[in-house]
Protein backbone atom coordinates (compact mmCIF):
# COMPACT_ATOMS: atom_id res chain seq x y z
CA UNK A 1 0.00 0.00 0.00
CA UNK A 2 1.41 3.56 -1.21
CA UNK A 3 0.38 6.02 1.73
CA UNK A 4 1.42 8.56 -0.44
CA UNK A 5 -1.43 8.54 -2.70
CA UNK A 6 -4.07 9.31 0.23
CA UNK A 7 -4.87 12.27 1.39
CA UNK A 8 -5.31 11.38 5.00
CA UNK A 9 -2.90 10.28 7.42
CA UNK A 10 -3.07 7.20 8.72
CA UNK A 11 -5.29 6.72 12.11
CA UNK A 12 -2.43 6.02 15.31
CA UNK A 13 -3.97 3.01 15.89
CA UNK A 14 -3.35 1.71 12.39
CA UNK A 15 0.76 3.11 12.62
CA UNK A 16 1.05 1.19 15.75
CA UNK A 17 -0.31 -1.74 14.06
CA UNK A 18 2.16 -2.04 11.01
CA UNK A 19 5.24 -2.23 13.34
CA UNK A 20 7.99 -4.74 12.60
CA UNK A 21 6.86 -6.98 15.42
CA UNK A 22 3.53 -7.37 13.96
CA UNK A 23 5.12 -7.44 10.44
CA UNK A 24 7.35 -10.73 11.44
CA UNK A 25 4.30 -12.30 13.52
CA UNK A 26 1.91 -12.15 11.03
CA UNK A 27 3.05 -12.40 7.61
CA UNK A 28 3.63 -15.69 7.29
CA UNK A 29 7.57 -15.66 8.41
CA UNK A 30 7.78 -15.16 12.13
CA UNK A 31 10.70 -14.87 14.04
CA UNK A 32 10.51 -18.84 15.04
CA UNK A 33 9.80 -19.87 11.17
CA UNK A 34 13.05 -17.79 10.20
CA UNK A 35 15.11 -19.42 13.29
CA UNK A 36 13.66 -22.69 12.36
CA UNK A 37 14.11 -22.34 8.55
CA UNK A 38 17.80 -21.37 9.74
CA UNK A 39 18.39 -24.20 11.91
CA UNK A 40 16.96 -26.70 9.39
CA UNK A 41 19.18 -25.58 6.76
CA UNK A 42 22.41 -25.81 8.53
CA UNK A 43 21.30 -29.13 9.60
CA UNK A 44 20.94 -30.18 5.85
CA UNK A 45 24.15 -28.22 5.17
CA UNK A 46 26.13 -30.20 7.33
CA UNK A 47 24.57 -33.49 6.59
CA UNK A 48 25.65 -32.77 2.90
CA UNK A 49 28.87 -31.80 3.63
CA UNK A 50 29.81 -34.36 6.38
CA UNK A 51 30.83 -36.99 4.09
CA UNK A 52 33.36 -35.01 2.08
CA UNK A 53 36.87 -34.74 2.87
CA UNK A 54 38.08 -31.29 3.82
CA UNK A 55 41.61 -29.68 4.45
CA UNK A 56 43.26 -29.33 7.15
CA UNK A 57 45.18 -25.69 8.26
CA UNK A 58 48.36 -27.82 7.52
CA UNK A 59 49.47 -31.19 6.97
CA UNK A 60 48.21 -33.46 9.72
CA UNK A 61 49.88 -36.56 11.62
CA UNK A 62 47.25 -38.33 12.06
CA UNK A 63 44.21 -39.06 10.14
CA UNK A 64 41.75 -40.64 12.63
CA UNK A 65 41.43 -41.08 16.06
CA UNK A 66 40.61 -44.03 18.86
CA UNK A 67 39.86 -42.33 22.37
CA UNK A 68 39.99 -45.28 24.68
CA UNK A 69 38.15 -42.87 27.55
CA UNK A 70 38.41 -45.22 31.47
CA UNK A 71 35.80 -42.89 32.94
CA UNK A 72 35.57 -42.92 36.95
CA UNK A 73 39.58 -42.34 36.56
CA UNK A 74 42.08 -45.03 36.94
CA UNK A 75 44.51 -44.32 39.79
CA UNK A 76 48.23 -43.53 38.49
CA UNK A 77 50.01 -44.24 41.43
CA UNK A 78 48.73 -48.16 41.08
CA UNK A 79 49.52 -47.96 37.23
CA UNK A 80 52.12 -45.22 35.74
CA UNK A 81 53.43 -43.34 38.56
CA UNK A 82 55.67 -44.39 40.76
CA UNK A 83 56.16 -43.02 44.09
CA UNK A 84 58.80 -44.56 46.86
CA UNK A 85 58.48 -41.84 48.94
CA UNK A 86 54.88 -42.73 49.28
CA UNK A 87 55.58 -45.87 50.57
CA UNK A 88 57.57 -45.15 53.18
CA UNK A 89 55.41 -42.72 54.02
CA UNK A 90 52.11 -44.50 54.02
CA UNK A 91 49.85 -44.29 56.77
CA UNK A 92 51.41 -40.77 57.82
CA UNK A 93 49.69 -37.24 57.01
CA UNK A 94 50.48 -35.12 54.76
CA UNK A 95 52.90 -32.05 54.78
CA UNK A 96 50.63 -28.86 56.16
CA UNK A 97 52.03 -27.10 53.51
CA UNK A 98 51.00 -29.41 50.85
CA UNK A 99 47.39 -28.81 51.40
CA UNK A 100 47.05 -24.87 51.75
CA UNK A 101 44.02 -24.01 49.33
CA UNK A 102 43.25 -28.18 48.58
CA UNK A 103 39.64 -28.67 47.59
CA UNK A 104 38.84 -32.38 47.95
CA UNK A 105 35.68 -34.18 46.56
CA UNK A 106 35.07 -36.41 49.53
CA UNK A 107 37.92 -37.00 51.96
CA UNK A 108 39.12 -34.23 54.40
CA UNK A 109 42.48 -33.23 53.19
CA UNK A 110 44.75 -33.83 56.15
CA UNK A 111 43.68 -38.06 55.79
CA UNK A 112 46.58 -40.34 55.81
CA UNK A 113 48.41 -41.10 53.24
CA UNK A 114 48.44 -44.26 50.93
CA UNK A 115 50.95 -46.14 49.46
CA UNK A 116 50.73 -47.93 46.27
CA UNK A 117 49.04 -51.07 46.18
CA UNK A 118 50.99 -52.98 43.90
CA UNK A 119 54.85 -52.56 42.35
CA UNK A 120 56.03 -50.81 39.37
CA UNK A 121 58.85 -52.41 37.02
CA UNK A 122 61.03 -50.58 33.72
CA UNK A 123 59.82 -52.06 30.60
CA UNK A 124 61.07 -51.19 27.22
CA UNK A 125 64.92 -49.61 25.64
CA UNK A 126 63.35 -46.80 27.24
CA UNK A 127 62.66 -47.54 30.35
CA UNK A 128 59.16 -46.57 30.97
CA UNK A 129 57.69 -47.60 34.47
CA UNK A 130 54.66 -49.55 34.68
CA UNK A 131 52.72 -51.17 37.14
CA UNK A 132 52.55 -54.99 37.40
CA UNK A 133 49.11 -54.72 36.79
CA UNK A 134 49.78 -53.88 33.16
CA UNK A 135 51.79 -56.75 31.42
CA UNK A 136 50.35 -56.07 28.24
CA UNK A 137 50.23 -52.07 28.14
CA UNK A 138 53.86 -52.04 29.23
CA UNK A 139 54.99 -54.29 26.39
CA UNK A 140 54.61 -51.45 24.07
CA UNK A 141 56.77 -48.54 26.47
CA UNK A 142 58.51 -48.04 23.29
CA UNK A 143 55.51 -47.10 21.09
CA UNK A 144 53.72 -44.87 23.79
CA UNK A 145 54.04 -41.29 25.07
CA UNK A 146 53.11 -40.62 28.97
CA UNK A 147 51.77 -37.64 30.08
CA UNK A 148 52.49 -37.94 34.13
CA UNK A 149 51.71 -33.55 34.51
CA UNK A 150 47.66 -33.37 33.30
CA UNK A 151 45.42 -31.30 35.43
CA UNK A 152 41.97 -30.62 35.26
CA UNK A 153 39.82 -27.77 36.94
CA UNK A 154 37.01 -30.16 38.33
CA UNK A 155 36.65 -32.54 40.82
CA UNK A 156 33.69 -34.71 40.16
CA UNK A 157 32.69 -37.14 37.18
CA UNK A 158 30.26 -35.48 35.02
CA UNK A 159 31.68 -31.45 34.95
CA UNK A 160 35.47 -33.58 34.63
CA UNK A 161 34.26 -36.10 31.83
CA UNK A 162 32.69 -33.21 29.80
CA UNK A 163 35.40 -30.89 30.47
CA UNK A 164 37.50 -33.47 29.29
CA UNK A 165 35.44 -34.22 25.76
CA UNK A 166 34.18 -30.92 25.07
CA UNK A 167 36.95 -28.19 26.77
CA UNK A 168 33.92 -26.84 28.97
CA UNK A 169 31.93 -28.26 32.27
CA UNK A 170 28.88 -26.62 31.03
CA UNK A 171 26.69 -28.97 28.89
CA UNK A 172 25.86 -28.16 25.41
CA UNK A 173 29.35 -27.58 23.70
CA UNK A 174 30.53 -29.91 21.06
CA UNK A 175 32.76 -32.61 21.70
CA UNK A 176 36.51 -33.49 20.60
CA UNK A 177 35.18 -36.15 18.10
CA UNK A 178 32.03 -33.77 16.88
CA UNK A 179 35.19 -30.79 16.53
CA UNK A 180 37.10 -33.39 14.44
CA UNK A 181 34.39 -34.51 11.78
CA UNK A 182 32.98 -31.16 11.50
CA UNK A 183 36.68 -30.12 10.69
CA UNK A 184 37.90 -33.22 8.23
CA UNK A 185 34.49 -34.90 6.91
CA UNK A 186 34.66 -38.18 7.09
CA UNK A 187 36.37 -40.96 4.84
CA UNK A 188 33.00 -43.70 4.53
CA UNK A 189 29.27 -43.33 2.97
CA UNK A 190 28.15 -46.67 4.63
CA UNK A 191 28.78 -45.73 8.42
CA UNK A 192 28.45 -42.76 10.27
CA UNK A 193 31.74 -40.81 11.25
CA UNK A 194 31.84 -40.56 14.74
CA UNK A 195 30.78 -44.17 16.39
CA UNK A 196 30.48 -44.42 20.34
CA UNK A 197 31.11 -47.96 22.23
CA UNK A 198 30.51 -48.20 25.46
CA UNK A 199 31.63 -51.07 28.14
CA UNK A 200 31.33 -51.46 31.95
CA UNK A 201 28.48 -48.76 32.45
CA UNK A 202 27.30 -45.53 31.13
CA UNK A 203 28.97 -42.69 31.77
CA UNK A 204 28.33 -40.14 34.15
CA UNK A 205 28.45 -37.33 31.86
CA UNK A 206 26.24 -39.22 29.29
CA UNK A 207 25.54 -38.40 25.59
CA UNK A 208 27.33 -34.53 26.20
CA UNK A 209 30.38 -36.31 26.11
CA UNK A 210 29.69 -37.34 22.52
CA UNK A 211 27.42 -34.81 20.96
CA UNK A 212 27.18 -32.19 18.74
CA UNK A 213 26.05 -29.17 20.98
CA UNK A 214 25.74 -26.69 18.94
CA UNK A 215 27.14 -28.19 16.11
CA UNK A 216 24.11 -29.39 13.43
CA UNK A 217 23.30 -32.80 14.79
CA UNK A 218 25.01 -34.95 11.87
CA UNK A 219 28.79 -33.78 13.49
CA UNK A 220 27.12 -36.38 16.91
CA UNK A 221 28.78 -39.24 18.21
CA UNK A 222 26.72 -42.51 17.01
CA UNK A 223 26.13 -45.13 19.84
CA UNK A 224 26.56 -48.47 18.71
CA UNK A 225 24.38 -51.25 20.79
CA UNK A 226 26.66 -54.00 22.11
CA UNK A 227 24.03 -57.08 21.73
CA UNK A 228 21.34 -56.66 19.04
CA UNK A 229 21.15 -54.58 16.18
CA UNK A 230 23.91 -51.98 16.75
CA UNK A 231 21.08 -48.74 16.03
CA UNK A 232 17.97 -49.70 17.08
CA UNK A 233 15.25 -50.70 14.84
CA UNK A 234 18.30 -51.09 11.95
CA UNK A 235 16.42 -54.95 10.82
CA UNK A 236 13.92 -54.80 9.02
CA UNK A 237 10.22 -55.71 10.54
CA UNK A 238 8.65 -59.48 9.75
CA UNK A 239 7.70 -59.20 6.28
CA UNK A 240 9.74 -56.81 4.55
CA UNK A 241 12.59 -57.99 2.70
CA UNK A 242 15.63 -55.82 1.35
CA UNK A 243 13.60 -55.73 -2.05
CA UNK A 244 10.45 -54.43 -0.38
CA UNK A 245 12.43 -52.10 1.49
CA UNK A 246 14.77 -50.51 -1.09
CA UNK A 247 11.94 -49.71 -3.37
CA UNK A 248 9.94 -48.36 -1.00
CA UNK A 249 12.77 -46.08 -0.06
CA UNK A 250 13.34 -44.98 -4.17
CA UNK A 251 9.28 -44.64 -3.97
CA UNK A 252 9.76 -42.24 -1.19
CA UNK A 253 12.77 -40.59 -2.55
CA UNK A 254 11.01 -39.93 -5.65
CA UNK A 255 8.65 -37.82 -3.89
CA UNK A 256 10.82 -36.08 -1.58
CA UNK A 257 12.74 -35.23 -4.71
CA UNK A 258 9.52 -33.61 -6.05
CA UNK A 259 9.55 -31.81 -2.77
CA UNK A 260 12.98 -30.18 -3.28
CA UNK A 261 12.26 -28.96 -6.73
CA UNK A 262 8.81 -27.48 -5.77
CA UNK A 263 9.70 -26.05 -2.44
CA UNK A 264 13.85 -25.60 -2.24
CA UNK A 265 13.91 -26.87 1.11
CA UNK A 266 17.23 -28.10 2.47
CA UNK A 267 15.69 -30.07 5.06
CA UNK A 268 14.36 -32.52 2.53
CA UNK A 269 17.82 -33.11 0.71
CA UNK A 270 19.14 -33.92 4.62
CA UNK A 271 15.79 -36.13 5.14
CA UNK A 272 16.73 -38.26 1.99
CA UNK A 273 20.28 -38.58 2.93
CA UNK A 274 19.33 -39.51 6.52
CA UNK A 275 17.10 -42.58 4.85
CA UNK A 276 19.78 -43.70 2.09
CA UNK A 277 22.18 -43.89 5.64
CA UNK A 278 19.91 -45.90 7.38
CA UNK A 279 19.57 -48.24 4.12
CA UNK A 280 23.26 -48.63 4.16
CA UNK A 281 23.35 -49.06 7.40
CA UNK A 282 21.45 -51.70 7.49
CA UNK A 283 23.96 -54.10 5.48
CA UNK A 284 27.26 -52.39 6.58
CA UNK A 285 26.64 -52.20 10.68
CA UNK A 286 25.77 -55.83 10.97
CA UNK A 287 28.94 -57.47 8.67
CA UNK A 288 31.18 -54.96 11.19
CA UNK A 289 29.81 -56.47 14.46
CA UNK A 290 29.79 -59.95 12.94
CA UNK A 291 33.93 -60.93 14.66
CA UNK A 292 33.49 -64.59 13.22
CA UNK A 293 35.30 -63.56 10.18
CA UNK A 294 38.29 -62.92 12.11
CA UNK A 295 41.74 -65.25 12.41
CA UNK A 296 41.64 -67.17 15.78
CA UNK A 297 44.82 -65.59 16.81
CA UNK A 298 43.63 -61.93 16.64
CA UNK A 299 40.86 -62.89 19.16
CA UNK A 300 43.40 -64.51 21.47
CA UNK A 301 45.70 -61.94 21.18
CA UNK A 302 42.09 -59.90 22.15
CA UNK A 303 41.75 -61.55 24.47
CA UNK A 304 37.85 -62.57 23.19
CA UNK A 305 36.63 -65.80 23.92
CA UNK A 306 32.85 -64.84 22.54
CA UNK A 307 32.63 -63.29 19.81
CA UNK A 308 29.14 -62.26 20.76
CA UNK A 309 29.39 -61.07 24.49
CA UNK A 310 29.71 -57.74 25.11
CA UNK A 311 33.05 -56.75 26.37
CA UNK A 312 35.76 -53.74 26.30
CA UNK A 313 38.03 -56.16 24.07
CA UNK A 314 34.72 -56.49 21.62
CA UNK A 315 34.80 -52.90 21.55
CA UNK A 316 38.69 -52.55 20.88
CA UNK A 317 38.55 -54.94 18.09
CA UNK A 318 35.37 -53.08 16.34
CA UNK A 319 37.42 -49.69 17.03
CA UNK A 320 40.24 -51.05 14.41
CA UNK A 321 36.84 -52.60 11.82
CA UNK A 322 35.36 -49.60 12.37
CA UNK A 323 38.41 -47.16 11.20
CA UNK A 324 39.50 -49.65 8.39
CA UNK A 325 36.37 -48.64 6.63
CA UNK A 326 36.82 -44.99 6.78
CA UNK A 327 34.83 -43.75 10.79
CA UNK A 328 36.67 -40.67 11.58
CA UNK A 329 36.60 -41.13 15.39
CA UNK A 330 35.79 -43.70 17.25
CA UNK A 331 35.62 -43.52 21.37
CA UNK A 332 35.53 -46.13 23.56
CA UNK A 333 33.59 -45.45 27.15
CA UNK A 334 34.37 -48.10 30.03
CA UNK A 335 33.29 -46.63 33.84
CA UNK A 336 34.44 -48.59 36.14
CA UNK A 337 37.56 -47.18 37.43
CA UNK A 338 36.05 -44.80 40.51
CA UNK A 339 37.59 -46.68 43.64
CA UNK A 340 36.57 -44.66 46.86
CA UNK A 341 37.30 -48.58 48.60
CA UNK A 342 37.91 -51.78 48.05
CA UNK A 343 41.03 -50.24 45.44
CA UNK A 344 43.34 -53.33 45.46
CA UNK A 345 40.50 -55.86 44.40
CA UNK A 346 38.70 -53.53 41.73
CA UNK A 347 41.54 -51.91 40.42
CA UNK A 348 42.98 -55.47 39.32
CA UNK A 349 40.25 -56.54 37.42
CA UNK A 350 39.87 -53.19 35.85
CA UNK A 351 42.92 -54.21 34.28
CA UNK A 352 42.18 -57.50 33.85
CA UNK A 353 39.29 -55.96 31.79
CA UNK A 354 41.16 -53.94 29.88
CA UNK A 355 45.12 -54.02 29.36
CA UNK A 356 45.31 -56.98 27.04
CA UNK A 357 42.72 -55.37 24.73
CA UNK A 358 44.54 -52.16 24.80
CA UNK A 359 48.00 -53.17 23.99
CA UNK A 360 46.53 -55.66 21.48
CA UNK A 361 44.51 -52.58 19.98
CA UNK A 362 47.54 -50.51 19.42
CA UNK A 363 49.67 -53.70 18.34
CA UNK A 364 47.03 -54.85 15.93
CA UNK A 365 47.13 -50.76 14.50
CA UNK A 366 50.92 -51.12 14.05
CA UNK A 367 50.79 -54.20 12.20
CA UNK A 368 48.19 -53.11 9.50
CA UNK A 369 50.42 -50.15 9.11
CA UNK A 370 47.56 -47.81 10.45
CA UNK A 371 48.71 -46.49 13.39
CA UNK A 372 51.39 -44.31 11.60
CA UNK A 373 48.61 -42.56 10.83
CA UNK A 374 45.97 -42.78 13.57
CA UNK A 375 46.04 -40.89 17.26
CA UNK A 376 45.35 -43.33 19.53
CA UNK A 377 44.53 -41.93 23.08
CA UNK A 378 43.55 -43.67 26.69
CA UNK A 379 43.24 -42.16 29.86
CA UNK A 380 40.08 -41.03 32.45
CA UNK A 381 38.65 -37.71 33.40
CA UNK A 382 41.26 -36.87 36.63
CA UNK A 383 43.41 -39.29 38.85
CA UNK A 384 43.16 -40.73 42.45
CA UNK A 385 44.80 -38.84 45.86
CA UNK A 386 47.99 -39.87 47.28
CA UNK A 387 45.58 -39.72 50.69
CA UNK A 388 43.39 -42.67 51.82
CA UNK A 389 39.51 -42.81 51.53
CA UNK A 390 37.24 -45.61 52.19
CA UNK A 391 39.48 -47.00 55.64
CA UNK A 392 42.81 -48.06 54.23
CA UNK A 393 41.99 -49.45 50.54
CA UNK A 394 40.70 -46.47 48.42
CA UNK A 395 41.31 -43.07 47.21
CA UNK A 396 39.43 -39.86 46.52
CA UNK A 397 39.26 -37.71 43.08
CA UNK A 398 42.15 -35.67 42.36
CA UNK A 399 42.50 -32.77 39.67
CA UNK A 400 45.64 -31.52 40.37
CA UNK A 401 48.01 -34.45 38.97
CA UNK A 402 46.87 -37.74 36.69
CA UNK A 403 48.90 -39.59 33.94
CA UNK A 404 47.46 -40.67 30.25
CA UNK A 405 48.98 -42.66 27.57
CA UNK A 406 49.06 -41.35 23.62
CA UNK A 407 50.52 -42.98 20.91
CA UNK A 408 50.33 -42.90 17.14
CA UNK A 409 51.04 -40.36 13.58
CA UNK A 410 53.00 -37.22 15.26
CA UNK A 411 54.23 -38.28 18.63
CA UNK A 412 57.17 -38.91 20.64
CA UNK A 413 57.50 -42.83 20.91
CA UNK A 414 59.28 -43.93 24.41
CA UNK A 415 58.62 -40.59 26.05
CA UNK A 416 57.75 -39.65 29.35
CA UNK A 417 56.34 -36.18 29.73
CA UNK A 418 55.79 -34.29 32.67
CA UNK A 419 56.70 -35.25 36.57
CA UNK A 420 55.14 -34.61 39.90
CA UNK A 421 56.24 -34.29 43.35
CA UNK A 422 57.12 -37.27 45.47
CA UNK A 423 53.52 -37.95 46.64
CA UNK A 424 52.04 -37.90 43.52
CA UNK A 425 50.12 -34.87 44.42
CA UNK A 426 51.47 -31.54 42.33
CA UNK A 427 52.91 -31.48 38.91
CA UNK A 428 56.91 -29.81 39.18
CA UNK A 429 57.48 -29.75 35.72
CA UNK A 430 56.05 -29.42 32.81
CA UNK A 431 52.26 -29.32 33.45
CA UNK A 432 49.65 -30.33 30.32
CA UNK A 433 45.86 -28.80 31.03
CA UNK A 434 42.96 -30.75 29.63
CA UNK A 435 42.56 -27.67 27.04
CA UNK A 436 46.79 -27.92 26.23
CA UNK A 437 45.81 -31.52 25.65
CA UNK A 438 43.02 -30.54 23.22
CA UNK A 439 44.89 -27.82 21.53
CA UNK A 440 47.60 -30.74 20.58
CA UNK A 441 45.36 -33.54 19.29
CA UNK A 442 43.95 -30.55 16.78
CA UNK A 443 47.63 -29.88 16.16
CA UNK A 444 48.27 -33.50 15.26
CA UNK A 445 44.89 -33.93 13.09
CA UNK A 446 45.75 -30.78 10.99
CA UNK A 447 44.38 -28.12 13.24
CA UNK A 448 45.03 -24.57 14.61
CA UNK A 449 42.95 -24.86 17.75
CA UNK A 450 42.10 -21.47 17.48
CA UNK A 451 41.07 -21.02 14.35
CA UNK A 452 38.68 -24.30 14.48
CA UNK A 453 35.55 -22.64 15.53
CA UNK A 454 32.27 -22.08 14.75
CA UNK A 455 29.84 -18.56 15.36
CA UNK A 456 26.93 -19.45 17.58
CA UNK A 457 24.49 -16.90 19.58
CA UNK A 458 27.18 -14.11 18.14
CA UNK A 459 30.52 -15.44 18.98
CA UNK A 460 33.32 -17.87 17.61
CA UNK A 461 33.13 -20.53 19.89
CA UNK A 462 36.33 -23.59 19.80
CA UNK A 463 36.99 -26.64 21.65
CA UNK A 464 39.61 -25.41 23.47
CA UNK A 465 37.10 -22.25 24.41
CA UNK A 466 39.83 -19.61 25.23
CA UNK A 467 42.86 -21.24 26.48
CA UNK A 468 45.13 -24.00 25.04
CA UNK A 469 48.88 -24.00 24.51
CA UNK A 470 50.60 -26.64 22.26
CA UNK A 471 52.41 -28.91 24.07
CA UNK A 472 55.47 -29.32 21.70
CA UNK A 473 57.23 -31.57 24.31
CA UNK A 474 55.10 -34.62 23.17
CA UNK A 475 55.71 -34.02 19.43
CA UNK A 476 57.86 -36.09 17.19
C-alpha cells in the first residue's frame, strides 16, 4: 500500500499496528519460522557436507582417532606413577604445607596417606615404568608417550568427563570427536563418522560427552548397541525384505525429490540422505559387528573368547573394523575405574578388563600399518589422591596431577612427559591442562585450535574455548 497517494494520514492506531513486530508475527515468516528455517538448513548443510573430505590448516599426523576414555579415573600411582616416597610414608599425614588451598571431593584433606598397592617395574629400551598390573600395556613402552603432569579444573565425574570431551563443564558444547568430523568430513558413505562404544556402564556425563552441541546434529557421536542390532530398529520388521524395502525407499525418494524442486527446502535433501544412511546401514553395521570372520589368533591376542558377548576387548577390536572402513573417530567409554574402597581388588580386574585389549589394539594398529597414521589416546577424566579414603583401601578424586597414555602419527614414541612431586600430588614440571591436551590432538589432526571454531548466539566458539597451549614436548 502507497500512503502517499491518500490524502489522509493514517489513524495512530493503524501506525502502531504495522510495526515490525507485527510485520514478522503475522506475515507468514515469524521470528521462530526464520530461526527454524535457519536451523533446518544448517542441519541439511552439514549433513551434505559431512561426508566429504576437507583440508586441514596444515598437513596433519594423524588421520583418525581411537579415544579409549576409562571414565571414573584409573589411579596412576597403582599404574604409571611411581612413588617410593609414598611408601615409606604411608599411613602418615600429609605435609601442612602441601594442602594450603586443597579442595577435595570427599575425603578431608589432612587423611593419611596411601601407598601404592601394587609394584612398578622398567619395561622397554626406554625404560618406561609400569605397574605390574599392566603386562600387556607395558609391552609397548617403546611405542607410547606418557603424560604424568595433566590437570583438570574439576573434581567430580560429570563437569570432569565433559570438560574433558568438550573443553567446557557446562553442557551443550561440542565434543573433541564432533570438533574433528565437522573439521575433516569423514572418509566412509556406509557408516556414520563418529561411532560411540561403550563397556562397563554408562557414563556419568552421558551423551554430552559425545554430541554435537551446537554443532548441526550430523557432526554427533553414534552409539553403537553391544548385543542386538547396533542402532535400534536397523532390521527390518517381519515381512519386509531388502527388495520391499529398497523400493519403497526410491518410492519415497522420488517424492521427496519432487519436494525439493517445488519447495527448495534443504531439510528434505538432509531427510533423503538420513534414509539412504539408514539403508546402508542396514547391510554395513551388521557385517562390522559380525567378529566370526576374524583369524583365531587376533581374538586370542584380544583376548575374546565370545565373539558375541559384550566386552571392552569387543569394543577394541570393532574400534580397528570400524576405522579400516573410513569412521573418523571412534571412542571407547568403560566406567568402572572410581575406587573410593575396596582399590586393590577392583583396580585389578579393571585391568584385567582392559590391558590386554589395549595393547593388542595398538599392536594390531601397528601391524596393519595404520597407526602411523591414527592418534590413539587412553586415559580417564582426573586421577586418584595420594591420601586414603574408604578406611585403608581407596582413594578420593584428584584434579591436580593424573597420567594418560598417547601414541600414534606425530608423537614422541618412548617418552615420558611431565613429573610430579614425590607424593604424587602436584605437577613440578612441565604441566599439560585438559585444554593444552586438546589444543595438541587438533595440532596433530591438521588443526590450529584457534582457528577451528564455529559462530553461535554471536561469537566464535572452539573446543579449546579460550585457552590451550601446544604442548610441543610430546611431538615427534
Amino acid at each position: 500500500m502507497n500512503f502517499s497517494s491518500h490524502t489522509t494520514s493514517p489513524t495512530p492506531a493503524f501506525r502502531r499496528a504495522l510495526t515490525r513486530r507485527w510485520f514478522l508475527g503475522e506475515c507468514g515468516i515469524g521470528v521462530a519460522g526464520i530461526a527454524l528455517n535457519s536451523l533446518l538448513s544448517r542441519e541439511a548443510s552439514a549433513a551434505a557436507t559431512v561426508n566429504q573430505l576437507k583440508q586441514p590448516h596444515f598437513p596433519a599426523k594423524a588421520k583418525r582417532v581411537i579415544y579409549m576414555f576409562q571414565a571414573g579415573a584409573p589411579s596412576q600411582l597403582e599404574l604409571f606413577d611411581p612413588k617410593p616416597e609414598l611408601t615409606e610414608r604411608d599411613g602418615k599425614l600429609p605435609p601442612p604445607e602441601l594442602l594450603k588451598g586443597y579442595r577435595a571431593a570427599f575425603i578431608k584433606p589432612n587423611s593419611a596417606l596411601l601407598g601404592p598397592k601394587y609394584q612398578f617395574a622398567k619395561h622397554g629400551q626406554s625404560g618406561m615404568d609400569f605397574s605390574e598390573l599392566l603386562p600387556h600395556t607395558a609391552q609397548l613402552a617403546d611405542d607410547l608417550c606418557m603424560i604424568r603432569s595433566m590437570q583438570t579444573d574439576a573434581v567430580n565425574h560429570a563437569p570432569a568427563q565433559i570438560l574433558m570431551n568438550t573443553g567446557s563443564q557446562q553442557f551443550g558444547r561440542p565434543s573433541f570427536g564432533a570438533w574433528s568430523l565437522y573439521g575433516l568430513g569423514t572418509e566412509g558413505e556406509d557408516l556414520p563418522g563418529y561411532v560411540v562404544l561403550t563397556s562397563a556402564k554408562g557414563t556419568s556425563g552421558g551423551a554430552s560427552n559425545y554430541g554435537s552441541g551446537f554443532l548441526p546434529t550430523p557432526y554427533s557421536g553414534v552409539p553403537f548397541r553391544s548385543a542386538g542390532d547396533p542402532v535400534l530398529y536397523l532390521s527390518n520388521p517381519k515381512g519386509i525384505d531388502a527388495q520391499v524395502q529398497r523400493s519403497s525407499l526410491d518410492a519415497l525418494s522420488e517424492l521427496n525429490q519432487f519436494s525439493v524442486q517445488e519447495a527448495g527446502d534443504p531439510a528434505i535433501a538432509a531427510r533423503i540422505q538420513s534414509y539412504e544412511m539408514a539403508y546402508r546401514l542396514q547391510t554395513s553395521a551388521p557385517e562390522l559387528m559380525d567378529l566370526s570372520s576374524e583369524p583365531k589368533h587376533i581374538l586370542e591376542m584380544y583376548g575374546i573368547k565370545d565373539v558375541k558377548e559384550a566386552t571392552y576387548a569387543r569394543n577394541c577390536l570393532l574400534a580397528r573394523r570400524l576405522i579400516e572402513r573410513g569412521v573418523r573417530f571412534v571412542q571407547l567409554f568403560h566406567e568402572a575405574w572410581d575406587q573410593h574402597g575396596d582399590l586393590t581388588k577392583k583396580i585389578k580386574k579393571n585391568c584385567e578388563d582392559t590391558d590386554q585389549a589395549s595393547a593388542a589394539l595398538v599392536k594390531d594398529l601397528k601391524q596393519r600399518g595404520l597407526l602411523e597414521d591414527t592418534l590413539v589416546v587412553w586415559g580417564g577424566e582426573f586421577g586418584r589422591t595420594p591420601m586414603v579414603q574408604g578406611g585403608n583401601d581407596g582413594r578420593d578424586h584428584h584434579n591436580r596431577c593424573f597420567t594418560m597414555w598417547l601414541t600414534g602419527g606425530g608423537l614422541k614414541k618412548g617418552h615420558i612427559h611431565g613429573e610430579s612431586d614425590e607424593l604424587g600430588f602436584n605437577v613440578t614440571r612441565d604441566p599439560v591442562h585438559v585444554h593444552d591436551l586438546n589444543a595438541t590432538l587438533l595440532h596433530l589432526l591438521g588443526f590450529d585450535h584457534e582457528r577451528l571454531t564455529y559462530r553461535f548466539q554471536g561469537r566464535d566458539y572452539r573446543l579449546t574455548d579460550v585457552h590451550g597451549t601446544l604442548v610441543k614436548g610430546i611431538l615427534a
